[in-house]
C-alpha atoms as a PDB file:
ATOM      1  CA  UNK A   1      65.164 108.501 108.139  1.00  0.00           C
ATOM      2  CA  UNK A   2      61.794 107.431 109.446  1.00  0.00           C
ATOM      3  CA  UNK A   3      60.806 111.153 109.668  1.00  0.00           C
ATOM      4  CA  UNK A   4      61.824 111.940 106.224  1.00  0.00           C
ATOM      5  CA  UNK A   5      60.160 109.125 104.512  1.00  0.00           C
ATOM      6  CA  UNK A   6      56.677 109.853 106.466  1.00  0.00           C
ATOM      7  CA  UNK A   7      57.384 113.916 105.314  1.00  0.00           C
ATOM      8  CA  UNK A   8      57.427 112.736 102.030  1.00  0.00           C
ATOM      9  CA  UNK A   9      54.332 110.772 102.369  1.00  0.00           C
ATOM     10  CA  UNK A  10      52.808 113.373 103.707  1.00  0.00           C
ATOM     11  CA  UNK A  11      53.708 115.196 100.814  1.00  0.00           C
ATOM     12  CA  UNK A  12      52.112 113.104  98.398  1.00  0.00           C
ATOM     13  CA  UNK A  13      48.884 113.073 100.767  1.00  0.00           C
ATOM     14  CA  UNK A  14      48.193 116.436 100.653  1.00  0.00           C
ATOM     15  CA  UNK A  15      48.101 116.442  96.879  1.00  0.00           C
ATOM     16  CA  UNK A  16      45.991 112.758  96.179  1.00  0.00           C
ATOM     17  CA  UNK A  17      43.948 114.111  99.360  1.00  0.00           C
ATOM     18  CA  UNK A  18      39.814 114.818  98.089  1.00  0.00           C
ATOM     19  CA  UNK A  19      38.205 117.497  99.083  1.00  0.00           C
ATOM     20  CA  UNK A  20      36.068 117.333 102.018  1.00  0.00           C
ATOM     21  CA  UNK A  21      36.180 117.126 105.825  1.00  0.00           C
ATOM     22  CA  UNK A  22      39.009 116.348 107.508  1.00  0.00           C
ATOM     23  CA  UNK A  23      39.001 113.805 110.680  1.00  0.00           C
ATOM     24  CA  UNK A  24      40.788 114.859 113.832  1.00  0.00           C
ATOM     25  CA  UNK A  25      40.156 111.381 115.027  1.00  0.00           C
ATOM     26  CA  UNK A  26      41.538 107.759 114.786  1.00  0.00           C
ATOM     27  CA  UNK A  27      38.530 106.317 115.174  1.00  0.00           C
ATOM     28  CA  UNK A  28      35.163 105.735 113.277  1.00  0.00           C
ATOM     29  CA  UNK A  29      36.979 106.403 109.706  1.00  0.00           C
ATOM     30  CA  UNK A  30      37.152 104.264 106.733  1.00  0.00           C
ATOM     31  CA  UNK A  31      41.430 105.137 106.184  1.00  0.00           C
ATOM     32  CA  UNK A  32      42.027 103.985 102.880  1.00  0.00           C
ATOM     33  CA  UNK A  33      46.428 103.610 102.341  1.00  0.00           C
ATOM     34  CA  UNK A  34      47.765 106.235  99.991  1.00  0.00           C
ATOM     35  CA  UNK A  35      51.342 105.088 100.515  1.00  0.00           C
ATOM     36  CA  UNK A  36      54.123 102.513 101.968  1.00  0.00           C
ATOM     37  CA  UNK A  37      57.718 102.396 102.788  1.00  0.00           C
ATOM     38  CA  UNK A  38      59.657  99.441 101.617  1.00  0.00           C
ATOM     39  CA  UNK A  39      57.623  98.764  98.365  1.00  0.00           C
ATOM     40  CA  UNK A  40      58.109  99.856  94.895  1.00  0.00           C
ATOM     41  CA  UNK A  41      55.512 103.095  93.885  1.00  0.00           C
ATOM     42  CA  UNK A  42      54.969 101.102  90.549  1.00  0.00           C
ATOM     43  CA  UNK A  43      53.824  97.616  92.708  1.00  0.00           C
ATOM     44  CA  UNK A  44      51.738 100.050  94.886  1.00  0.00           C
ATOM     45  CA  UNK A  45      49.739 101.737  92.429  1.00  0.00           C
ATOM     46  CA  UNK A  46      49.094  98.342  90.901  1.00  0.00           C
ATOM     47  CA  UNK A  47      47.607  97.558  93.526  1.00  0.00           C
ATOM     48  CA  UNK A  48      43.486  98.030  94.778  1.00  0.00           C
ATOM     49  CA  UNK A  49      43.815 100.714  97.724  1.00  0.00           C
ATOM     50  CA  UNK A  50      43.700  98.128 101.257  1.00  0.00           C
ATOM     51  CA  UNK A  51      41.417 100.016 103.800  1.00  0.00           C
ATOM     52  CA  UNK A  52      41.630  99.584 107.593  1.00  0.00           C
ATOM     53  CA  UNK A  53      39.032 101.465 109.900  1.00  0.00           C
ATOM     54  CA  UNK A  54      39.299 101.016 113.934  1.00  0.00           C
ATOM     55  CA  UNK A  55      35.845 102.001 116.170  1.00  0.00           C
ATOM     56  CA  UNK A  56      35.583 100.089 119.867  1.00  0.00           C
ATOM     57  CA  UNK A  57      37.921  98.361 119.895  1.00  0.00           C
ATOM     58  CA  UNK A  58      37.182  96.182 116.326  1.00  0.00           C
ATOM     59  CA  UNK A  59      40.016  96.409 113.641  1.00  0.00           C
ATOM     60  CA  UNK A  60      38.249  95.637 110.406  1.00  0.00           C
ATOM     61  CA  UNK A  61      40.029  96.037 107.038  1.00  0.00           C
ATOM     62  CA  UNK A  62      40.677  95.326 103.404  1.00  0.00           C
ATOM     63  CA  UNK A  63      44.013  94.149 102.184  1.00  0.00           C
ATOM     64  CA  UNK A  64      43.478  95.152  98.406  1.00  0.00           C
ATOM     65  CA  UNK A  65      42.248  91.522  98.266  1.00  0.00           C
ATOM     66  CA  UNK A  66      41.599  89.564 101.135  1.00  0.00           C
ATOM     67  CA  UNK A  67      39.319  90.896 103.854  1.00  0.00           C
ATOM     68  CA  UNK A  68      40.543  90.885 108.155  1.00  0.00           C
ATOM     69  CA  UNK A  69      39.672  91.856 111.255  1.00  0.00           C
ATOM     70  CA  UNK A  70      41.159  92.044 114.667  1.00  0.00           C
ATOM     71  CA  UNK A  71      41.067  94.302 117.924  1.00  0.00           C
ATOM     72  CA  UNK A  72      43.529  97.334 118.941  1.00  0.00           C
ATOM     73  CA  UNK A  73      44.239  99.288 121.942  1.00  0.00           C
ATOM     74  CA  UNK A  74      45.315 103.114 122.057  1.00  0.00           C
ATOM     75  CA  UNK A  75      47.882 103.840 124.256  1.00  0.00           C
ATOM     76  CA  UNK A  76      48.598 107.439 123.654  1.00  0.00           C
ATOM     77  CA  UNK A  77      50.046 107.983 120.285  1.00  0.00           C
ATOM     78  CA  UNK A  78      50.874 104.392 120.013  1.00  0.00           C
ATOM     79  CA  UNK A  79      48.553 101.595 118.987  1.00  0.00           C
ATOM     80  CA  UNK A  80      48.595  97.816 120.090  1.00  0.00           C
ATOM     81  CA  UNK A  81      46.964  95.352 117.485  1.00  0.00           C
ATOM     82  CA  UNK A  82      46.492  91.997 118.492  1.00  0.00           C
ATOM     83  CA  UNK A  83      45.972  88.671 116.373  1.00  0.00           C
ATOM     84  CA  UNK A  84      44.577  89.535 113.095  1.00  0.00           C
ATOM     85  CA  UNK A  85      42.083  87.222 110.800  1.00  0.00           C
ATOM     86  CA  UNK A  86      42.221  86.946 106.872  1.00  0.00           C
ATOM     87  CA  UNK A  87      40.176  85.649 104.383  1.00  0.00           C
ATOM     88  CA  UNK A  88      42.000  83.763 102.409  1.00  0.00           C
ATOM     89  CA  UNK A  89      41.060  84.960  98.527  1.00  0.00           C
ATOM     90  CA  UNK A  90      43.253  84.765  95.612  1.00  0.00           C
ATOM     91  CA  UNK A  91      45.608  87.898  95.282  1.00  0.00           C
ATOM     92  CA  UNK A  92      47.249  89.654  92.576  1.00  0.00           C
ATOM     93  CA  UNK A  93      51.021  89.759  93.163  1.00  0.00           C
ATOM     94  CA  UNK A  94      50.876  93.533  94.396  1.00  0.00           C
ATOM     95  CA  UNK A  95      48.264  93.506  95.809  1.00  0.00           C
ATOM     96  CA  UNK A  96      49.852  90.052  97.953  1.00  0.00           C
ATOM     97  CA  UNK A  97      52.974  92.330  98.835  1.00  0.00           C
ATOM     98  CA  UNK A  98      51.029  95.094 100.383  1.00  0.00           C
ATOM     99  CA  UNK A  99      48.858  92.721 102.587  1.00  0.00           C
ATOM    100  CA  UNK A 100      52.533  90.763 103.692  1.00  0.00           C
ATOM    101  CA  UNK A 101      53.635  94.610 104.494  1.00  0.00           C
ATOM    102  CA  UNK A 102      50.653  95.566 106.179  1.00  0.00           C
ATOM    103  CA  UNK A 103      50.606  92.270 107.901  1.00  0.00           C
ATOM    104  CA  UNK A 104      54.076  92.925 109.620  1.00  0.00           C
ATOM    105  CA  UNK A 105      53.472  96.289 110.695  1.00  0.00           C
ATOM    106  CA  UNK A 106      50.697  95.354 112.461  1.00  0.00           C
ATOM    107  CA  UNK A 107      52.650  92.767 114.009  1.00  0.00           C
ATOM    108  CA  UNK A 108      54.436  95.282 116.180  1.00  0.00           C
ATOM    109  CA  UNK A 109      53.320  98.756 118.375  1.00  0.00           C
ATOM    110  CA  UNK A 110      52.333 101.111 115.736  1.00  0.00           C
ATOM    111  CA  UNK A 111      52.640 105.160 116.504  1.00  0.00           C
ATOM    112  CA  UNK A 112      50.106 107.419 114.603  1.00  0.00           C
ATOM    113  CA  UNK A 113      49.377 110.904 114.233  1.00  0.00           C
ATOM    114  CA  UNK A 114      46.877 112.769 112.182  1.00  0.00           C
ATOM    115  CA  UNK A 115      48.541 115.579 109.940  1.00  0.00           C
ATOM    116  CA  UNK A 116      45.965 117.508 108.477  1.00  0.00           C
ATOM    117  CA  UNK A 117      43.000 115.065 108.044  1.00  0.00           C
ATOM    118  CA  UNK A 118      45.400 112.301 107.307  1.00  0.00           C
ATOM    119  CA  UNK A 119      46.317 109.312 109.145  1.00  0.00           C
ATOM    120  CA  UNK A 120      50.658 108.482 109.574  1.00  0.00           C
ATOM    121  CA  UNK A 121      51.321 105.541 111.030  1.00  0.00           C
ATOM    122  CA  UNK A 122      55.125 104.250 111.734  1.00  0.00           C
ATOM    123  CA  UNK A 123      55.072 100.838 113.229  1.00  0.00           C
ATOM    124  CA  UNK A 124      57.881  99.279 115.144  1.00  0.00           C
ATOM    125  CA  UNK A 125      59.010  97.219 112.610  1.00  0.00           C
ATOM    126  CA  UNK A 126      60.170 100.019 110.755  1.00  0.00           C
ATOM    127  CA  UNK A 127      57.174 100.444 108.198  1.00  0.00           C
ATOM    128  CA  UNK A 128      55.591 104.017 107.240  1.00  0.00           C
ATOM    129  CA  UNK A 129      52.020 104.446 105.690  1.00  0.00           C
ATOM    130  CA  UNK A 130      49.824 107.183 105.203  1.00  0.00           C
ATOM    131  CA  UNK A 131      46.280 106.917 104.892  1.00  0.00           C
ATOM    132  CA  UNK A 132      43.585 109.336 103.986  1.00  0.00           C
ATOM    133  CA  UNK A 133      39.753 109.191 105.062  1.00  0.00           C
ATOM    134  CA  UNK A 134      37.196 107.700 102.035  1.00  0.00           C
ATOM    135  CA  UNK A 135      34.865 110.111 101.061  1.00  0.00           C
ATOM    136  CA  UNK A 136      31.060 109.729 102.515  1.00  0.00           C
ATOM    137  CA  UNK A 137      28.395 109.333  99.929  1.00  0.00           C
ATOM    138  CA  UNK A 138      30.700 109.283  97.118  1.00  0.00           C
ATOM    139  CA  UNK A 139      31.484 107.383  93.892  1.00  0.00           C
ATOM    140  CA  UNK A 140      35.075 108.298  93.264  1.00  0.00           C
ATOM    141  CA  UNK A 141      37.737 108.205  96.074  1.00  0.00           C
ATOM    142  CA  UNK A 142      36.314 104.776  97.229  1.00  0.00           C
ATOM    143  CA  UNK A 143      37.327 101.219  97.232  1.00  0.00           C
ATOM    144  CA  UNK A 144      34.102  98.967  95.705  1.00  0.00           C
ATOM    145  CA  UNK A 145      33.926  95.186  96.444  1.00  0.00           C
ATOM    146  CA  UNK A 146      31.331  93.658  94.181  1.00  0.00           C
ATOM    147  CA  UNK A 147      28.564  91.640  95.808  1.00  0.00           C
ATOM    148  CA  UNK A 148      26.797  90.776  92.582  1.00  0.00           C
ATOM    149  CA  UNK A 149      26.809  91.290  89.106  1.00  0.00           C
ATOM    150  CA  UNK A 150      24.138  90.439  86.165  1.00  0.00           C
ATOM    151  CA  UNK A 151      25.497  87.764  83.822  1.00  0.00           C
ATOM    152  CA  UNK A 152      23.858  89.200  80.751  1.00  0.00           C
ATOM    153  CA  UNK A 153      20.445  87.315  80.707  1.00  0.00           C
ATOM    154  CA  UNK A 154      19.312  89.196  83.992  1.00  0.00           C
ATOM    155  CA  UNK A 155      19.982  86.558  86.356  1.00  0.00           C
ATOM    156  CA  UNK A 156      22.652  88.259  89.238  1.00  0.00           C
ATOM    157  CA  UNK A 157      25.954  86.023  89.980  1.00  0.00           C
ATOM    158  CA  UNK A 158      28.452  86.265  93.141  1.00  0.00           C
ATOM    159  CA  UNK A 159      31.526  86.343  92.725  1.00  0.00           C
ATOM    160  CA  UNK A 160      33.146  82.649  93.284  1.00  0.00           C
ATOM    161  CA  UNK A 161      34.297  81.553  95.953  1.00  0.00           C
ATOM    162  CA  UNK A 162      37.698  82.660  96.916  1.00  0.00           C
ATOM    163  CA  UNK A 163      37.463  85.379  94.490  1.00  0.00           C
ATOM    164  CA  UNK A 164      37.164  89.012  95.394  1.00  0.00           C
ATOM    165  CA  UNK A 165      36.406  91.765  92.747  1.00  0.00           C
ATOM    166  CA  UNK A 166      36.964  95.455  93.220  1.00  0.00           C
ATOM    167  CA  UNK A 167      36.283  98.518  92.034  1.00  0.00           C
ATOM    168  CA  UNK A 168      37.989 101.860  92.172  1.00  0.00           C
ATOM    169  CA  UNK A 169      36.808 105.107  90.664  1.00  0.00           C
ATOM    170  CA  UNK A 170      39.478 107.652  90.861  1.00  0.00           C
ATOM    171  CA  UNK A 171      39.381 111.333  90.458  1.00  0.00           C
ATOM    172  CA  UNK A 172      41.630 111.418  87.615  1.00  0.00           C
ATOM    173  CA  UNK A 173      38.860 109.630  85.377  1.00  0.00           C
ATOM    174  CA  UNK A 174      40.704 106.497  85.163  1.00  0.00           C
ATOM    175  CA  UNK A 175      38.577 103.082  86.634  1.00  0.00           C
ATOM    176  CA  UNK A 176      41.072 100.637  88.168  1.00  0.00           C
ATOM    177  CA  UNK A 177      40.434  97.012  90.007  1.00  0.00           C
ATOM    178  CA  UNK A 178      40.731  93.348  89.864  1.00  0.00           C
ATOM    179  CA  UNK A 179      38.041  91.040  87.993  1.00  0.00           C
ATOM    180  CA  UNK A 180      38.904  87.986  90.298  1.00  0.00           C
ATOM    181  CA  UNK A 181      41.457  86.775  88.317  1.00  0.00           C
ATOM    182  CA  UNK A 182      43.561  90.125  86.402  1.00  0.00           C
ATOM    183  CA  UNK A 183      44.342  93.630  87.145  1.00  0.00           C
ATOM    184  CA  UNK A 184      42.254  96.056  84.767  1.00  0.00           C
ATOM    185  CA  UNK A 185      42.305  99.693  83.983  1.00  0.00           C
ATOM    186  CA  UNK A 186      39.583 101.543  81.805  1.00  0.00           C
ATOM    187  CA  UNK A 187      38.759 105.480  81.219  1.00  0.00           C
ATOM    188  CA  UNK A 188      34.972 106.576  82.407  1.00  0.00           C
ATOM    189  CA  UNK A 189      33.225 109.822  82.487  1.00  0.00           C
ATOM    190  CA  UNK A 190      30.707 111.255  84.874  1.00  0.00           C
ATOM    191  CA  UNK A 191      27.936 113.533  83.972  1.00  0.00           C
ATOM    192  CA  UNK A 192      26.167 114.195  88.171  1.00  0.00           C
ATOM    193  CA  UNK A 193      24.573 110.247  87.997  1.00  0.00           C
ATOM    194  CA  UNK A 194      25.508 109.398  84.451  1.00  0.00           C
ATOM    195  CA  UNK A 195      27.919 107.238  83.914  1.00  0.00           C
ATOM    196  CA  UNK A 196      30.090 105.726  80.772  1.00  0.00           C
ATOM    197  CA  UNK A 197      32.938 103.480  80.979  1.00  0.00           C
ATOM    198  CA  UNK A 198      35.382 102.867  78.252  1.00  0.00           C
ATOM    199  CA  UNK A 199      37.156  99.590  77.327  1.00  0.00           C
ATOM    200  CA  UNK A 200      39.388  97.831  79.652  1.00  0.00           C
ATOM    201  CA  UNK A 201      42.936  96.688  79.665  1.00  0.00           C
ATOM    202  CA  UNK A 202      43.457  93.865  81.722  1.00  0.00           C
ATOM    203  CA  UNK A 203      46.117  91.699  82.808  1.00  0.00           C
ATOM    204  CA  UNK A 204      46.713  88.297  81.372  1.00  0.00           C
ATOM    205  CA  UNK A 205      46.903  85.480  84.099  1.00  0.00           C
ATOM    206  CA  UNK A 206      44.513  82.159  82.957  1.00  0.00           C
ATOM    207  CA  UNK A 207      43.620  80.955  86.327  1.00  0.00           C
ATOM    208  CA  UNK A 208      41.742  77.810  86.657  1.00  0.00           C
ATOM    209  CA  UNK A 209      39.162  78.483  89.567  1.00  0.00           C
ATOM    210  CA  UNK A 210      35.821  77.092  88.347  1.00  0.00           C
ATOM    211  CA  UNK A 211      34.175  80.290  87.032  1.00  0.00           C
ATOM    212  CA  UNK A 212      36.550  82.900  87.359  1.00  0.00           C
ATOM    213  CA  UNK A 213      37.334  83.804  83.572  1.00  0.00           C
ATOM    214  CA  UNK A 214      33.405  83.685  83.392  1.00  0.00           C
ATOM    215  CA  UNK A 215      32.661  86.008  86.264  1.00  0.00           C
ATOM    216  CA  UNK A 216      35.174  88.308  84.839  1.00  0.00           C
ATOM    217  CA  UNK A 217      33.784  88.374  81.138  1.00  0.00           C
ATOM    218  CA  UNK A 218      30.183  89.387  82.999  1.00  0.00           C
ATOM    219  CA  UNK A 219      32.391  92.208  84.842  1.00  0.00           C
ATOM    220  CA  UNK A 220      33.675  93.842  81.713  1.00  0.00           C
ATOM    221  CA  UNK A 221      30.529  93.467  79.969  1.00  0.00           C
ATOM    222  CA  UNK A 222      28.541  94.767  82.772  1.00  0.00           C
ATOM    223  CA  UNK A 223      30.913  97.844  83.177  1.00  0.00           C
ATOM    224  CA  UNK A 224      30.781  98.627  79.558  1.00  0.00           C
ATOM    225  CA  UNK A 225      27.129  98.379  79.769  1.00  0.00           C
ATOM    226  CA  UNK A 226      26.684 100.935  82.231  1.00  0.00           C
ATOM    227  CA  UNK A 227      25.109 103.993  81.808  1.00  0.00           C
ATOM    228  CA  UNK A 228      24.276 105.448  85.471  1.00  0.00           C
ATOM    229  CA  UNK A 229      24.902 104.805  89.226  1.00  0.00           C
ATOM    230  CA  UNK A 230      23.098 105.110  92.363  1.00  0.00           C
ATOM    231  CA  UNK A 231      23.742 104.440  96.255  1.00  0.00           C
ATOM    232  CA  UNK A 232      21.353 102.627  98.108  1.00  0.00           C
ATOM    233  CA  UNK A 233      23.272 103.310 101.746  1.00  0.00           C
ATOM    234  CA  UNK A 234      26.686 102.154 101.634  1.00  0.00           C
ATOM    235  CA  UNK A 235      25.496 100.133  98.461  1.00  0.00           C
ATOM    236  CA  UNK A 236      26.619 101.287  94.757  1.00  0.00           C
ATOM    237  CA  UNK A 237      24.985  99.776  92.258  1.00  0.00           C
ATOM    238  CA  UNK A 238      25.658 100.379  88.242  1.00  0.00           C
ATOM    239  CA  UNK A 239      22.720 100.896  86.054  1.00  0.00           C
ATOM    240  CA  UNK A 240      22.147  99.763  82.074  1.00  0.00           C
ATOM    241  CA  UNK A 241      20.344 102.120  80.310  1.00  0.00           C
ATOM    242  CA  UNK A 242      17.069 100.529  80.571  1.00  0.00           C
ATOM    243  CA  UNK A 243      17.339 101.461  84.856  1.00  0.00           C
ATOM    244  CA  UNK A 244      18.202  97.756  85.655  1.00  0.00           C
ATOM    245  CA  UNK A 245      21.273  96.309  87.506  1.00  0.00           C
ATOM    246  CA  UNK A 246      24.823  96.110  86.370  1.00  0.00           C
ATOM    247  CA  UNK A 247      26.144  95.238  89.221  1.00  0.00           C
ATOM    248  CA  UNK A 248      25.855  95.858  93.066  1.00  0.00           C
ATOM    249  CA  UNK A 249      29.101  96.727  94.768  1.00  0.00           C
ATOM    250  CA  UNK A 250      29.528  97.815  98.497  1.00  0.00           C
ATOM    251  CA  UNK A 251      32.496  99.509 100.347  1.00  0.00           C
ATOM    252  CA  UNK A 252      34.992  97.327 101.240  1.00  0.00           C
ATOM    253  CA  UNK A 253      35.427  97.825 104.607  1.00  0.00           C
ATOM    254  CA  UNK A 254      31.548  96.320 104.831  1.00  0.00           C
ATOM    255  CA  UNK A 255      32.337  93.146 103.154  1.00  0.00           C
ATOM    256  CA  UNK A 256      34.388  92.033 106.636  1.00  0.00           C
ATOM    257  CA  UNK A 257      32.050  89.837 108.623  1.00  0.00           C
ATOM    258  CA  UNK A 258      30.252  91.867 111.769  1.00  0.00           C
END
């Protein structure tokens, strides 16, 4: 059974997988999850992509919400991950179901092969995932945590406390991520740096954080303001049409504390 479900996933990863170069290695790569046994494909794809990447020892990841960190030891094919540390953000309901997932196979030995670029992983507790290495130097293909965002008037905002907000470009020209508060989805086009992003449908959860439903009216106003995009390192930053800010965003596997 377990073999089946990870052929399938493999499956499915050689058909989402982006072009480029594919690791033969473990280590050192941003693996962002492409798919999970034991939950629903509709609660997955609702879901911002978690990210886990493993380099000396250092677990650091992204849950789809809540950042952690950890260590790991290889032991031939199998991998030993010991006590794990979250943030401890508000989460979307799917988004909460893949970290609990991801959470309990890491609980247990975890055995892993790389299939053609990608990364299988069967833990112990009887969870499959594949993964598939984010693209270097890239807009689409990537999960984007925003750092700050202008508010309109040209004074730059975090995000509130507690509150994470991502960003996900995907190659089929659809935008997806979570404001801090709701899910959203929007169309975009790309033109080499230009950029133009369509209105978004959102979720419709009221929370009651202080700032929240502000810092996500700035989001959608800064997206749909957008006109261009740059990368300043790992750094992507969203550009009106007069060449100022947007919004800054970096990859999420940064945003865990070094």
């Amino acid at each position: 059974m377990r073999q089946a479900f990870v052929l399938v996933l493999s499956t499915l990863a050689f058909v989402v997988r982006a072009m480029g170069q594919s690791p033969n290695t473990i280590e050192g790569v941003s693996w962002r999850l492409i798919g999970i046994s034991k939950l629903e494909p509709t609660t997955f794809d609702q879901s911002p992509r978690a990210i886990a990447r493993f380099e000396n020892g250092r677990l650091r990841g992204f849950s789809g919400c809540n950042r952690f960190t950890g260590s790991y030891a290889l032991v031939g094919d199998r991998l030993d991950i010991g006590n794990q540390t979250h943030t401890v953000n508000k989460c979307s309901d799917a988004a909460t179901d893949v970290e609990q997932l991801l959470k309990f196979a890491f609980k247990m030995p975890v055995h892993y092969a790389i299939t053609d670029g990608d990364l299988e992983l069967v833990s112990d507790a009887g969870i499959s995932m594949v993964f598939e290495a984010e693209p270097a130097r890239a807009l689409e293909g990537v999960e984007w945590v925003v750092v700050e965002l202008n508010d309109g008037n040209n004074t730059f905002v975090e995000p509130g406390a507690g509150t994470t907000m991502s960003l996900s470009f995907r190659g089929d020209g659809a935008l997806v991520g979570n404001s801090g508060c709701n899910l959203f989805k929007a169309a975009y086009t790309r033109d080499g740096e230009r950029l133009s992003i369509g209105n978004a449908a959102a979720t419709h959860r009221a929370c009651k954080e202080m700032n929240v439903m502000e810092r996500e009216r700035a989001l959608t106003d800064a997206l749909m303001a957008t006109r261009s995009w740059a990368l300043r390192g790992e750094l992507l930053d969203l550009l009106l049409a007069d060449g100022k800010r947007a919004l800054t965003a970096e990859r999420a596997v940064l945003s865990v504390e070094k």
